[in-house]
C-alpha atoms as a PDB file:
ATOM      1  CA  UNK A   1     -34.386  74.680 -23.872  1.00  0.00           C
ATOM      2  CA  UNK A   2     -33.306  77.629 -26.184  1.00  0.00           C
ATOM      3  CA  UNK A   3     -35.748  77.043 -29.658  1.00  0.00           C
ATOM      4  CA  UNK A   4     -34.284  78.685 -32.458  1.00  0.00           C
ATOM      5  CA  UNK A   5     -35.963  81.577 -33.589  1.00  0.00           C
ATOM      6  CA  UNK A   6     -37.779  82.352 -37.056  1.00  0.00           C
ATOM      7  CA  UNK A   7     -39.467  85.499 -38.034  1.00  0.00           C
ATOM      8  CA  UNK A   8     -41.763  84.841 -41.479  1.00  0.00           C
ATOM      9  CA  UNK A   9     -42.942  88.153 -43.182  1.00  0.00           C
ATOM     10  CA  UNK A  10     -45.357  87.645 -46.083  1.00  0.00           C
ATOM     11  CA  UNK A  11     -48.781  89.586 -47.006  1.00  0.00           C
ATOM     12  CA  UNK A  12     -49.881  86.543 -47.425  1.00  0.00           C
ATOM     13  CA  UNK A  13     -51.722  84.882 -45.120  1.00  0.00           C
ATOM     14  CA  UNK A  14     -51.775  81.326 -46.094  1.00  0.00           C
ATOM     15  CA  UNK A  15     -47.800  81.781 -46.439  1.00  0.00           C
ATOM     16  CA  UNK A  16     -47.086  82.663 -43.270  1.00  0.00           C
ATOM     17  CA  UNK A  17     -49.599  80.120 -41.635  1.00  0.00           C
ATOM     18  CA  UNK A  18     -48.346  77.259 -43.186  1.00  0.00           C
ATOM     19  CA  UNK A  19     -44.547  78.076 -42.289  1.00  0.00           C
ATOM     20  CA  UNK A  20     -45.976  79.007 -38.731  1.00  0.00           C
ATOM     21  CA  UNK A  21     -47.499  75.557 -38.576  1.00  0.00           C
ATOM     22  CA  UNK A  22     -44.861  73.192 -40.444  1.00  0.00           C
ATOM     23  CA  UNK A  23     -41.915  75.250 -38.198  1.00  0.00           C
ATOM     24  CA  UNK A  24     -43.381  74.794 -35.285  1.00  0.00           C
ATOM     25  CA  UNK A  25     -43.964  71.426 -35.633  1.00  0.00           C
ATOM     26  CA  UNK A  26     -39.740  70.977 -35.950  1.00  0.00           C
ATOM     27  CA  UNK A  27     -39.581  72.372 -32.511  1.00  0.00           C
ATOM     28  CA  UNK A  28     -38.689  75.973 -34.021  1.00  0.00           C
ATOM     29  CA  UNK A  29     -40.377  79.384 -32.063  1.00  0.00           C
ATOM     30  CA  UNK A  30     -41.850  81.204 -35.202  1.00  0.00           C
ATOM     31  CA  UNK A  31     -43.345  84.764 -35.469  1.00  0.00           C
ATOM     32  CA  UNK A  32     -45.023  85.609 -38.414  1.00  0.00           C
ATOM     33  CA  UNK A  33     -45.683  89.513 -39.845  1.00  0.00           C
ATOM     34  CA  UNK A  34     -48.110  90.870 -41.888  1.00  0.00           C
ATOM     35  CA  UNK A  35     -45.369  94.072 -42.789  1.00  0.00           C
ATOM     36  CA  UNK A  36     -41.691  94.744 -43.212  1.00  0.00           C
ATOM     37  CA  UNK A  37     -42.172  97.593 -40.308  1.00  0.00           C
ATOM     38  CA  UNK A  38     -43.902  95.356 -37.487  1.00  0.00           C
ATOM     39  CA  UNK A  39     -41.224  93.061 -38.137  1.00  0.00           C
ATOM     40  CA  UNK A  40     -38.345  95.408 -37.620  1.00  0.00           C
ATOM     41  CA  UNK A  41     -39.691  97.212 -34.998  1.00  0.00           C
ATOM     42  CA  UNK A  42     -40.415  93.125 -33.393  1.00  0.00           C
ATOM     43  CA  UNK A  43     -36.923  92.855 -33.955  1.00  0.00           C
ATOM     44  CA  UNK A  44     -35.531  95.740 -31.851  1.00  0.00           C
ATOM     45  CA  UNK A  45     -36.871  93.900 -28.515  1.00  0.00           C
ATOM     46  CA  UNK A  46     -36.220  90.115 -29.603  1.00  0.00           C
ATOM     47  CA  UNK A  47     -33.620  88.312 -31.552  1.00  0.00           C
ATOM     48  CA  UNK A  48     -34.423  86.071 -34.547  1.00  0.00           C
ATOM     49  CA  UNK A  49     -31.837  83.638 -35.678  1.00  0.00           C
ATOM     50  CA  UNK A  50     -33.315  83.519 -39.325  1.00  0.00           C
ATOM     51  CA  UNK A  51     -35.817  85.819 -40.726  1.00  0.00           C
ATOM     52  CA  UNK A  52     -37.461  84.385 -43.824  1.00  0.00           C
ATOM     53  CA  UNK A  53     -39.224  87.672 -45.720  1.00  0.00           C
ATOM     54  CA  UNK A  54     -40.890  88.045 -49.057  1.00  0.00           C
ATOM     55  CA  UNK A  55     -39.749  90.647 -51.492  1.00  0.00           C
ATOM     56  CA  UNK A  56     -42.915  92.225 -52.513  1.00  0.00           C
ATOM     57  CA  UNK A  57     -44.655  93.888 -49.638  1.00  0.00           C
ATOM     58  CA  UNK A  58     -46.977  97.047 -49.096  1.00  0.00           C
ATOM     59  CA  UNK A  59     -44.747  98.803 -47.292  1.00  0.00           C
ATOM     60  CA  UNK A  60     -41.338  98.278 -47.429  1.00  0.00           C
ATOM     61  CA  UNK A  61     -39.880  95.555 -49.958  1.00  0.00           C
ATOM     62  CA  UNK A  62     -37.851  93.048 -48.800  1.00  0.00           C
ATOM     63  CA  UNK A  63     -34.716  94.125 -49.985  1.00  0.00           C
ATOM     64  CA  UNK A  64     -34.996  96.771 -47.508  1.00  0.00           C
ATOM     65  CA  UNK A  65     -35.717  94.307 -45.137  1.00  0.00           C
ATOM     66  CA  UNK A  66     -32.587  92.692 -45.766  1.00  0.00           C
ATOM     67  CA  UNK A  67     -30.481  95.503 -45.731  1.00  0.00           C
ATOM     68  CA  UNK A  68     -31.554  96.532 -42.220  1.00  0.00           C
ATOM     69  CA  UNK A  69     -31.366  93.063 -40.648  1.00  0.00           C
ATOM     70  CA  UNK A  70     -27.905  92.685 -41.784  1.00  0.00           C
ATOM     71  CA  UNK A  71     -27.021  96.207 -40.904  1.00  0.00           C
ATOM     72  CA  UNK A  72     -28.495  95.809 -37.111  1.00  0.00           C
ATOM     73  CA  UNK A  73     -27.932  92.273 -36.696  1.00  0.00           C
ATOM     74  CA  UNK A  74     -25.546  90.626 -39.536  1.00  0.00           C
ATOM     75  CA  UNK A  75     -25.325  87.083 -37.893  1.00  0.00           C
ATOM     76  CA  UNK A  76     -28.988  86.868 -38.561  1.00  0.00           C
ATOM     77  CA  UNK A  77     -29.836  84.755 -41.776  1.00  0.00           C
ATOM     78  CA  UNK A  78     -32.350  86.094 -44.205  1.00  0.00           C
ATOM     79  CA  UNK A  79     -34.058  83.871 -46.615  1.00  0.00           C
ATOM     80  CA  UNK A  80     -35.957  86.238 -49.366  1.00  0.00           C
ATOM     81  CA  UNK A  81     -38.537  84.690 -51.410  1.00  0.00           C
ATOM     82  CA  UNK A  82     -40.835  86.043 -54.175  1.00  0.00           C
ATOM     83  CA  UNK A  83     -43.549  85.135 -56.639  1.00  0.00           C
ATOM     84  CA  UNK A  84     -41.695  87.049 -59.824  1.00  0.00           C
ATOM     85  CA  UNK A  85     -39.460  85.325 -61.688  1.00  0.00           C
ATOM     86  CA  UNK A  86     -37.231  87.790 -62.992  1.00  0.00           C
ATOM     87  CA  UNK A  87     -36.333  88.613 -59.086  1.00  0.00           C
ATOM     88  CA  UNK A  88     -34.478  85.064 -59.393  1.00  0.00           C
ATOM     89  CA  UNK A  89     -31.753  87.032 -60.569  1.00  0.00           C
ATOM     90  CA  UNK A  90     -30.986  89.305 -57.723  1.00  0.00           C
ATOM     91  CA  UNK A  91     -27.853  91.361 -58.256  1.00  0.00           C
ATOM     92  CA  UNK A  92     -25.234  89.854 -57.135  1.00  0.00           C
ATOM     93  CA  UNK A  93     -24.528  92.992 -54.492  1.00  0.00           C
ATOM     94  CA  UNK A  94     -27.529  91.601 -52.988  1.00  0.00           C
ATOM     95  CA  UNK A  95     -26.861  87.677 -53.676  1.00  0.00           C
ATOM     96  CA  UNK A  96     -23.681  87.828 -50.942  1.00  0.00           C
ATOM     97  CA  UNK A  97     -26.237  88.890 -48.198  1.00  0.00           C
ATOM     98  CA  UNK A  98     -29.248  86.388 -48.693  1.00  0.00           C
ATOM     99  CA  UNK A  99     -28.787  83.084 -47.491  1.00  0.00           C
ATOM    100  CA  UNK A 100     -30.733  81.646 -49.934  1.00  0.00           C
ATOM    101  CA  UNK A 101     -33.922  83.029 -52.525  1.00  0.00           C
ATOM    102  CA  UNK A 102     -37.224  81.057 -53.010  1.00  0.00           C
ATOM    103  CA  UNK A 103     -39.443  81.409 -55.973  1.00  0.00           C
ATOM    104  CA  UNK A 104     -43.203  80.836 -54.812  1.00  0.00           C
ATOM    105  CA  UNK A 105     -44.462  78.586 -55.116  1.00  0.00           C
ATOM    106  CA  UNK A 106     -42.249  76.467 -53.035  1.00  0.00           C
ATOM    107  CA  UNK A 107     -42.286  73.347 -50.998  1.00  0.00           C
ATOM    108  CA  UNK A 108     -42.459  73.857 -47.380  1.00  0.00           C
ATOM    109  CA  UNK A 109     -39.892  70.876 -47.148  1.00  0.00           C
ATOM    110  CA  UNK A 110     -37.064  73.074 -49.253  1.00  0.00           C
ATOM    111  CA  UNK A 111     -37.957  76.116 -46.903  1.00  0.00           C
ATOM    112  CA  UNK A 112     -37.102  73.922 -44.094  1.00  0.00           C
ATOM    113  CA  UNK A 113     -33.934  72.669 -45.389  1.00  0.00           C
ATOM    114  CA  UNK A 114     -32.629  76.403 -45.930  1.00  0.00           C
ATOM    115  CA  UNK A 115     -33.556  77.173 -42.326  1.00  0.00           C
ATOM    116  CA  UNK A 116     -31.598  74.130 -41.085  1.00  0.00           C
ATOM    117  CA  UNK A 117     -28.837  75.075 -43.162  1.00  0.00           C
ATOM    118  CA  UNK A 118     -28.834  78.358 -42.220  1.00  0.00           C
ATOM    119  CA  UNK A 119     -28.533  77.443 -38.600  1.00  0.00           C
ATOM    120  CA  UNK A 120     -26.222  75.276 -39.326  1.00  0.00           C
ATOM    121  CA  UNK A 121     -23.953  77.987 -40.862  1.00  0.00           C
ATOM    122  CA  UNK A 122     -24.609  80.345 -37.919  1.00  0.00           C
ATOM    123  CA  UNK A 123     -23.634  78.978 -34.479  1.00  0.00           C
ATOM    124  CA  UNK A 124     -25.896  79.600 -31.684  1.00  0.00           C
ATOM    125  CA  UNK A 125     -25.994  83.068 -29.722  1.00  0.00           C
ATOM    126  CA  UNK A 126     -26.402  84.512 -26.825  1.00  0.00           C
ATOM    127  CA  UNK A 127     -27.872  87.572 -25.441  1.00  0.00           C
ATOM    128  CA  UNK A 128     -24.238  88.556 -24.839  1.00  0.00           C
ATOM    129  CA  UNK A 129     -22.980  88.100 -28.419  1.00  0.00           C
ATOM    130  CA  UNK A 130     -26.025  90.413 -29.209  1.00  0.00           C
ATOM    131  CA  UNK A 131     -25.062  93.604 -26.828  1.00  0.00           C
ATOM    132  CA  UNK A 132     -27.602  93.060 -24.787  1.00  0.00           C
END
């Protein structure tokens, strides 16, 4: 069976445990990062078919997450959350790339929807659709 595939980036930890744990659960593979980098550099030997990141990180933010996922790999949905309100209103620039923008806190239940819908909106792949 080919699981889907969901990267979670989040400094923190009880974030990207409970997605882990509640994704999992719906049969999804999950990978969870602690940093922007580790998960781009993850993403250069594996494919993720959504990568759910937060937008306030230590080392790089998540817009530049976004950017470079949709750069390398633009049938990959990203899902950007973040605990500041005034990032609600991303610019729009921004708005056409994200699949969808969470304000924490949020219910695991909505996160799951967006994933579904996101896969939903993306067909499956294959290694060949990837180049590889």
């Amino acid at each position: 069976m080919n699981r889907r595939r969901i990267m979670v980036i989040d400094s923190e930890e009880i974030i990207r445990d409970m997605a882990k744990i509640s994704l999992e659960v719906d049969g999804y593979a999950v990978e969870t990062f602690l940093s922007g980098e580790s998960a781009l550099a993850r993403m250069r030997s594996q494919r993720f078919d959504v990568v759910v990141t937060d937008y306030q990180m230590e080392d790089i933010d998540g817009v530049e997450v976004l950017r470079s996922v949709k750069r390398d790999y633009p049938r990959t949905s990203v899902i950007l959350m973040s605990a500041h309100p005034e990032l609600k209103n991303v610019p729009e620039v921004l708005r056409a790339e994200i699949h969808e923008f969470f304000l924490k806190p949020f219910k695991i239940k909505s996160l799951k929807e967006s994933i579904h819908r996101a896969l939903i909106d993306v067909p499956d792949r294959t290694l060949t659709d990837l180049g590889r």
